[in-house]
PDB file of N, CA and C in Angstrom:
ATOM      1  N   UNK A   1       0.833  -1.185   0.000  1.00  0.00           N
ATOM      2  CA  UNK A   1       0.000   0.000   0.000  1.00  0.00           C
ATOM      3  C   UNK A   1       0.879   1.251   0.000  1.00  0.00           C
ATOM      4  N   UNK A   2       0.400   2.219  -0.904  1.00  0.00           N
ATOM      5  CA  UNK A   2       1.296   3.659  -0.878  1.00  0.00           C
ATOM      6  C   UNK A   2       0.267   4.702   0.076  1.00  0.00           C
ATOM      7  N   UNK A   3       0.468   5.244   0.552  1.00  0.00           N
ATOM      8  CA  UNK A   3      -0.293   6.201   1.236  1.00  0.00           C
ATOM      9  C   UNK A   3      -0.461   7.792   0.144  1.00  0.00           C
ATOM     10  N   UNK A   4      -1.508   8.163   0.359  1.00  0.00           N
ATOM     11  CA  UNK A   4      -1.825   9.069  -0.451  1.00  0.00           C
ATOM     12  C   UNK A   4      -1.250  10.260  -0.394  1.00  0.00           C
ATOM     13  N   UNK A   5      -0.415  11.004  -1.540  1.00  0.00           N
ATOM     14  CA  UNK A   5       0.781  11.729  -1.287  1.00  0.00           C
ATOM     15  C   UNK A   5      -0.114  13.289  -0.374  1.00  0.00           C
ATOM     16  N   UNK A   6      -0.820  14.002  -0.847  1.00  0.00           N
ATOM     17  CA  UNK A   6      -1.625  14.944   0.313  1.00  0.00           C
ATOM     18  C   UNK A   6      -1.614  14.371   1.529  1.00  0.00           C
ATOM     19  N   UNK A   7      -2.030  13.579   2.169  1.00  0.00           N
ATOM     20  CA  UNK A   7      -2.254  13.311   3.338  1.00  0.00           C
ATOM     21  C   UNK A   7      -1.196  13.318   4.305  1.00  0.00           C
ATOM     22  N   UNK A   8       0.012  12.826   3.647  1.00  0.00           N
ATOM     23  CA  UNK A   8       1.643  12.702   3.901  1.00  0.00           C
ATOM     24  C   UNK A   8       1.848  14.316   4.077  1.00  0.00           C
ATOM     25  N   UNK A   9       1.668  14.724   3.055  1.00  0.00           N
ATOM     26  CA  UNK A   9       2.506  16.538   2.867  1.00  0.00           C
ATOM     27  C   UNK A   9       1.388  17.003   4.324  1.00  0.00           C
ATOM     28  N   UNK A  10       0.371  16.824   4.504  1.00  0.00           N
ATOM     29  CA  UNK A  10      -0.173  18.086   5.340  1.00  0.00           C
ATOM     30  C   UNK A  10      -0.153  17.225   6.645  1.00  0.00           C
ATOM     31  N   UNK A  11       0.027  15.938   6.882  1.00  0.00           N
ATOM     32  CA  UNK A  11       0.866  15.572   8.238  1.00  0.00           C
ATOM     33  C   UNK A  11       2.227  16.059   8.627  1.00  0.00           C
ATOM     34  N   UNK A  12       2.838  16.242   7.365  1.00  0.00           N
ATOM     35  CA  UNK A  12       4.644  16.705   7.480  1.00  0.00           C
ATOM     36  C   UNK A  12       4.206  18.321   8.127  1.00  0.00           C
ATOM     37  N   UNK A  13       3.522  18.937   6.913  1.00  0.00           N
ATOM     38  CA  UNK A  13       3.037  20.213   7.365  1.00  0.00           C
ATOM     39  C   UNK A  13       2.372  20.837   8.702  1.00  0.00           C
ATOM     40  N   UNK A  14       1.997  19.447   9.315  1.00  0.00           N
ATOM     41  CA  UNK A  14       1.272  19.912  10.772  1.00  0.00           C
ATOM     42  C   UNK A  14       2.274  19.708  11.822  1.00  0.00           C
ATOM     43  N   UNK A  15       3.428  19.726  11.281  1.00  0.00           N
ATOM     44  CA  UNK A  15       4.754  19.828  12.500  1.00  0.00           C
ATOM     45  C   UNK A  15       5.062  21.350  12.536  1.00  0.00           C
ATOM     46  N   UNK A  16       4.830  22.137  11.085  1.00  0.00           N
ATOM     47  CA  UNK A  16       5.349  23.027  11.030  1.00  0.00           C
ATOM     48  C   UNK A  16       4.315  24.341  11.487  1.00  0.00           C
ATOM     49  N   UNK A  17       2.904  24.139  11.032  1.00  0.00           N
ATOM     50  CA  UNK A  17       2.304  25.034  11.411  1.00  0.00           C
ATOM     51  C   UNK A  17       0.669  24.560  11.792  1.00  0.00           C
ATOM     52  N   UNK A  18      -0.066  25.156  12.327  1.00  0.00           N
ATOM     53  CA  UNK A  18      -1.479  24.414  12.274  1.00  0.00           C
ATOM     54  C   UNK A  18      -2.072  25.411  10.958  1.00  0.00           C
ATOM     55  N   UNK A  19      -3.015  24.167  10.639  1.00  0.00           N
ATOM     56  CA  UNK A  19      -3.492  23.786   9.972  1.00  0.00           C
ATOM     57  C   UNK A  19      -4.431  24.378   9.330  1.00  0.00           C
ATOM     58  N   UNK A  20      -5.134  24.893  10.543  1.00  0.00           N
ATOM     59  CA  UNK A  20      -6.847  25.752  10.624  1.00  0.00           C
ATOM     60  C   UNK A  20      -6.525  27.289  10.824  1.00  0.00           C
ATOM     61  N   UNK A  21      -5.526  27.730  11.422  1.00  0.00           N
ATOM     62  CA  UNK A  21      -5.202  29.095  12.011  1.00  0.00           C
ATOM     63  C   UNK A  21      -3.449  29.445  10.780  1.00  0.00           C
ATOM     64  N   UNK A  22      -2.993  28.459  10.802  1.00  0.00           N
ATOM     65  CA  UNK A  22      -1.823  29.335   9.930  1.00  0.00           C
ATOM     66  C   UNK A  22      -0.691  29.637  10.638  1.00  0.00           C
ATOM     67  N   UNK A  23      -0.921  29.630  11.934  1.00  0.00           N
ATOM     68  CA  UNK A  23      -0.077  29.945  12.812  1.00  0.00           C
ATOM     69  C   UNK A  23       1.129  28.872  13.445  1.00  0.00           C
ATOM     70  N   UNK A  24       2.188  29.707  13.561  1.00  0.00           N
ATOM     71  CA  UNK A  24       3.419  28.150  13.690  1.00  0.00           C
ATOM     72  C   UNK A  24       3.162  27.262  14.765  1.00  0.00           C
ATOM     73  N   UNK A  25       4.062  26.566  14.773  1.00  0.00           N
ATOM     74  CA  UNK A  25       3.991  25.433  16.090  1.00  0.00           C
ATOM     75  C   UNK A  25       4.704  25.981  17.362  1.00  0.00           C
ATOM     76  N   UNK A  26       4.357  25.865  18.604  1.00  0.00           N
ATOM     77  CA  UNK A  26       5.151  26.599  19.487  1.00  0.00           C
ATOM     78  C   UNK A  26       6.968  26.190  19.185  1.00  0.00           C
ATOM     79  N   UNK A  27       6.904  25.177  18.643  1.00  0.00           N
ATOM     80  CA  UNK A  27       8.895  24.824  18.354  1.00  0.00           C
ATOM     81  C   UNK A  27       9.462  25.412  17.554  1.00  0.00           C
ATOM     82  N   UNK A  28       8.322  26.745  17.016  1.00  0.00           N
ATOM     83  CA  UNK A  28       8.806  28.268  15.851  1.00  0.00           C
ATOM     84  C   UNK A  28       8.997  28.846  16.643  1.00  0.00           C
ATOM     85  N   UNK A  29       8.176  28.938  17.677  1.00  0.00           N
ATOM     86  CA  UNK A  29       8.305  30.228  18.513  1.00  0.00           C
ATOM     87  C   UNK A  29       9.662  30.670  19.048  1.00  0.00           C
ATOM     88  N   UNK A  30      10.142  31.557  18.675  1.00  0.00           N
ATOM     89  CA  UNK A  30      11.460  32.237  19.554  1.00  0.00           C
ATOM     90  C   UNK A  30      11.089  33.933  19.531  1.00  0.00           C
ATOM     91  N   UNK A  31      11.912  34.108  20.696  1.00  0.00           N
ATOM     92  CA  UNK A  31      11.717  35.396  21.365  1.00  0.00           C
ATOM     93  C   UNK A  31      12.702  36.245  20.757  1.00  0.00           C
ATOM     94  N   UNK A  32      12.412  37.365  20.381  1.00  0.00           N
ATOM     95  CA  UNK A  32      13.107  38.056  19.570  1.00  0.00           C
ATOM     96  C   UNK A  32      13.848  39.096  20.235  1.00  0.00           C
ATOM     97  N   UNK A  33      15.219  38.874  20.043  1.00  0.00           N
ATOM     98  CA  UNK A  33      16.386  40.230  20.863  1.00  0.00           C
ATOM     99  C   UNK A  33      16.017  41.664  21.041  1.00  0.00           C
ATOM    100  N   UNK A  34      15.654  41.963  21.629  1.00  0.00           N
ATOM    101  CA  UNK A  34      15.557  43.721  22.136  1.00  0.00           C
ATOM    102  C   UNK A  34      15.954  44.446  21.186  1.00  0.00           C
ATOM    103  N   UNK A  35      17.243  43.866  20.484  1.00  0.00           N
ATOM    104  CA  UNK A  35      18.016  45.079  19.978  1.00  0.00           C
ATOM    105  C   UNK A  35      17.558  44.842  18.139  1.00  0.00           C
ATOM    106  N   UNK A  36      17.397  43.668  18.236  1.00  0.00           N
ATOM    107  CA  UNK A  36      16.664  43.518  16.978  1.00  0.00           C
ATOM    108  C   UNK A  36      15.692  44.414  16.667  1.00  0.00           C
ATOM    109  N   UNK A  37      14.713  44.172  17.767  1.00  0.00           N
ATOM    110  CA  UNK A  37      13.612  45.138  17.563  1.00  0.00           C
ATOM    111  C   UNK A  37      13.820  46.513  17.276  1.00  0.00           C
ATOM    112  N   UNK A  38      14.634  46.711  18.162  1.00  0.00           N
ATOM    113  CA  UNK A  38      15.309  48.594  17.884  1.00  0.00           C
ATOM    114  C   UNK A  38      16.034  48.433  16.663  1.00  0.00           C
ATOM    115  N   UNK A  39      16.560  47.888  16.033  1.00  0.00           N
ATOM    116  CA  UNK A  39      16.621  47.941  14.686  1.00  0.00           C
ATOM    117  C   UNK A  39      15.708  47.949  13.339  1.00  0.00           C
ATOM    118  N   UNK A  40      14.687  47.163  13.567  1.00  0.00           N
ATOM    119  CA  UNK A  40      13.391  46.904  12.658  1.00  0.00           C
ATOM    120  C   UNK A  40      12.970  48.653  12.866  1.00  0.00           C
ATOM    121  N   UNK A  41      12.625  49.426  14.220  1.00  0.00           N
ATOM    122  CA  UNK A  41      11.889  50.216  14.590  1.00  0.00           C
ATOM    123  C   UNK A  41      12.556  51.899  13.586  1.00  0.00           C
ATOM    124  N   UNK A  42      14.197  51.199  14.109  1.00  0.00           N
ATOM    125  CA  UNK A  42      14.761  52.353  13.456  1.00  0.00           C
ATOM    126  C   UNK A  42      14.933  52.165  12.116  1.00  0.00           C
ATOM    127  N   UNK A  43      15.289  51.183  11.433  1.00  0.00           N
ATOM    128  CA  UNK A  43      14.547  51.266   9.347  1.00  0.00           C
ATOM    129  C   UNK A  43      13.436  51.440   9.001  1.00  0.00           C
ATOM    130  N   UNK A  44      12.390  50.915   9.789  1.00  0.00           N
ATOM    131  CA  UNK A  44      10.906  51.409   9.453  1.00  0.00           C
ATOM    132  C   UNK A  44      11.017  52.956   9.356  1.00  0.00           C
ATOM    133  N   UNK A  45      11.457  54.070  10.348  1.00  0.00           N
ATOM    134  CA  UNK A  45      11.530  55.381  10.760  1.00  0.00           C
ATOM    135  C   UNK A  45      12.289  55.480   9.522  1.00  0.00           C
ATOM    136  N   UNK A  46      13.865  55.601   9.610  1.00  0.00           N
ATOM    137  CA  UNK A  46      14.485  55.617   8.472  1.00  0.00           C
ATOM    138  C   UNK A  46      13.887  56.077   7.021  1.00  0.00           C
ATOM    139  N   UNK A  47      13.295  54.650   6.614  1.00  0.00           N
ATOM    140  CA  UNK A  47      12.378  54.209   4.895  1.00  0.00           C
ATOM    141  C   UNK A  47      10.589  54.667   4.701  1.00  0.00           C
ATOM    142  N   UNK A  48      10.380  54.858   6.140  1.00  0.00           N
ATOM    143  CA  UNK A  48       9.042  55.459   6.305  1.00  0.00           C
ATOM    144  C   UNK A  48       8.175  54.002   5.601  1.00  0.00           C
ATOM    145  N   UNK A  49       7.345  54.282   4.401  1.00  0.00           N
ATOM    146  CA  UNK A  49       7.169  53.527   2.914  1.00  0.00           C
ATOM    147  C   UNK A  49       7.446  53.041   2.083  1.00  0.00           C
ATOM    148  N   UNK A  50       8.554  53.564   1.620  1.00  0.00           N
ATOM    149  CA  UNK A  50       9.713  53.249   0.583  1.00  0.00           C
ATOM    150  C   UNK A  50       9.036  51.710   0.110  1.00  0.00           C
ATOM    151  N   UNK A  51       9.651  51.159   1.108  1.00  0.00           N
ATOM    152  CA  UNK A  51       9.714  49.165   1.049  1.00  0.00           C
ATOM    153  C   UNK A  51       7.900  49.106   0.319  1.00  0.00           C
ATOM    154  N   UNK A  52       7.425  49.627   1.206  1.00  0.00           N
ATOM    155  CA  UNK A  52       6.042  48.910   1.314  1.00  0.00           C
ATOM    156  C   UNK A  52       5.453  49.610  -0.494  1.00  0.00           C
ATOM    157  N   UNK A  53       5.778  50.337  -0.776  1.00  0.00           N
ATOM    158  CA  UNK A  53       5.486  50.821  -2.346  1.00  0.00           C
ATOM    159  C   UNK A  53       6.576  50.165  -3.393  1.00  0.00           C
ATOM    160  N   UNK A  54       7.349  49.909  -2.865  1.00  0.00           N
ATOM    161  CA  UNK A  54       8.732  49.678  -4.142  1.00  0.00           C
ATOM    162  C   UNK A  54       7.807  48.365  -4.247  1.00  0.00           C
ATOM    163  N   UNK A  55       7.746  46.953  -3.129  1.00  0.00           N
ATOM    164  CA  UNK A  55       7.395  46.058  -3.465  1.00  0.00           C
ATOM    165  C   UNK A  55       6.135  45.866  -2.472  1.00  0.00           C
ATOM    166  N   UNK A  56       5.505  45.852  -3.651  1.00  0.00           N
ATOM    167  CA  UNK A  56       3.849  45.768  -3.304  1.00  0.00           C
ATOM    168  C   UNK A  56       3.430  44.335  -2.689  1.00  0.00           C
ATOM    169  N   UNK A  57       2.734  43.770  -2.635  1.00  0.00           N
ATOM    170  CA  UNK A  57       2.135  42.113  -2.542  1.00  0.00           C
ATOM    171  C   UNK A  57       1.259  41.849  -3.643  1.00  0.00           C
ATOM    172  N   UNK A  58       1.641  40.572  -3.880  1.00  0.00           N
ATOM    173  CA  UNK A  58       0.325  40.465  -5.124  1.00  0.00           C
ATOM    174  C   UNK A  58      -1.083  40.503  -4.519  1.00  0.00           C
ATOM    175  N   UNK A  59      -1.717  40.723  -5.764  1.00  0.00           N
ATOM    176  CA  UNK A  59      -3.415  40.823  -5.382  1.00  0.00           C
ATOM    177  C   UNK A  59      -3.812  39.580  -4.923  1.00  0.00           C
ATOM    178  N   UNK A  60      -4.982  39.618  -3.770  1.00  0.00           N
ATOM    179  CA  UNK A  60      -5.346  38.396  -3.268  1.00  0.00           C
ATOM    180  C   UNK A  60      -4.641  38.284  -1.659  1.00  0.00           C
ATOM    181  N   UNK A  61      -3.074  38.268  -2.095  1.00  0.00           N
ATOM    182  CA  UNK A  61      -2.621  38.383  -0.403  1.00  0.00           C
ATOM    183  C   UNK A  61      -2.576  38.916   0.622  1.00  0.00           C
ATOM    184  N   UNK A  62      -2.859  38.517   1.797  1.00  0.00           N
ATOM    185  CA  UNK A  62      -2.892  39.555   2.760  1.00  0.00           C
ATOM    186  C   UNK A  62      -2.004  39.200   3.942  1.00  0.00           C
ATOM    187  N   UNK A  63      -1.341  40.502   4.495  1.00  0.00           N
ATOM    188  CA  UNK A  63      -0.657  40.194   5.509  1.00  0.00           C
ATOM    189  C   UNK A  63      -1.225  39.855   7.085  1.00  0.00           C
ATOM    190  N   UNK A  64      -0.500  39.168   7.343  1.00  0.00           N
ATOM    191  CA  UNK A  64      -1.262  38.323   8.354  1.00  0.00           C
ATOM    192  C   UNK A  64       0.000  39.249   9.895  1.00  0.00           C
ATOM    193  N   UNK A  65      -1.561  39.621  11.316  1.00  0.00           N
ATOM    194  CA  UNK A  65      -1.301  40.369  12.375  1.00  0.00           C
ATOM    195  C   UNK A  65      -0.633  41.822  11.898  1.00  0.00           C
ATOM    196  N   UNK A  66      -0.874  42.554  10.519  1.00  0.00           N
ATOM    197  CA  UNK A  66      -0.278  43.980  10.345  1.00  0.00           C
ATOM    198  C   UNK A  66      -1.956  44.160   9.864  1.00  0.00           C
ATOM    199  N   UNK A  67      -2.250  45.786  10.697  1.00  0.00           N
ATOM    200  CA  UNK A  67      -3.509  46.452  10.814  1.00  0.00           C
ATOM    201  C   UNK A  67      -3.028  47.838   9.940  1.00  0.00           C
ATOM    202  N   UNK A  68      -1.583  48.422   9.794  1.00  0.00           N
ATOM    203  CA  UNK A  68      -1.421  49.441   9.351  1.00  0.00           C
ATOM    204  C   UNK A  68      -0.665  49.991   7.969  1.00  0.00           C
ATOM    205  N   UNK A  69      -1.154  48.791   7.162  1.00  0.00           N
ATOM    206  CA  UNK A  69       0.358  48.794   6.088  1.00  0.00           C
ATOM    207  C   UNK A  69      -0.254  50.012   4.344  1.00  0.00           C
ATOM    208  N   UNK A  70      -1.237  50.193   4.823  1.00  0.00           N
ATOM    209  CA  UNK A  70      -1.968  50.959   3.390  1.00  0.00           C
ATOM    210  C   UNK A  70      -2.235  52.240   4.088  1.00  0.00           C
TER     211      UNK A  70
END
């Protein structure tokens, strides 16, 4: 018997994220350095928009936990 190749991929896939929500597995989860953050905070300030107009997202996608990007 071969097992049916979908069923395989979205068992492999349910290590990595669930399923129903999209969201990772807690063994993604890592806590992100302080100083990282003060870096993200200070290129955002920096580029203002820049990024977010140079490269758009295709139509259809949406960013997932950002409320302020348009």
């Amino acid at each position: 018997m071969i097992p049916e190749t979908f069923r395989v991929m979205r068992h492999l896939l349910s290590r990595i994220d669930d399923g129903e929500t999209g969201k990772p597995c807690k063994d993604f989860e890592v806590e992100v350095p302080e100083t990282k953050i003060e870096e993200a905070k200070y290129m955002a300030e920096k580029l203002g928009d820049i990024m977010y107009r140079r490269y758009p997202i295709m139509t259809g996608v949406k960013y997932i936990d950002i409320e302020d990007t348009v």
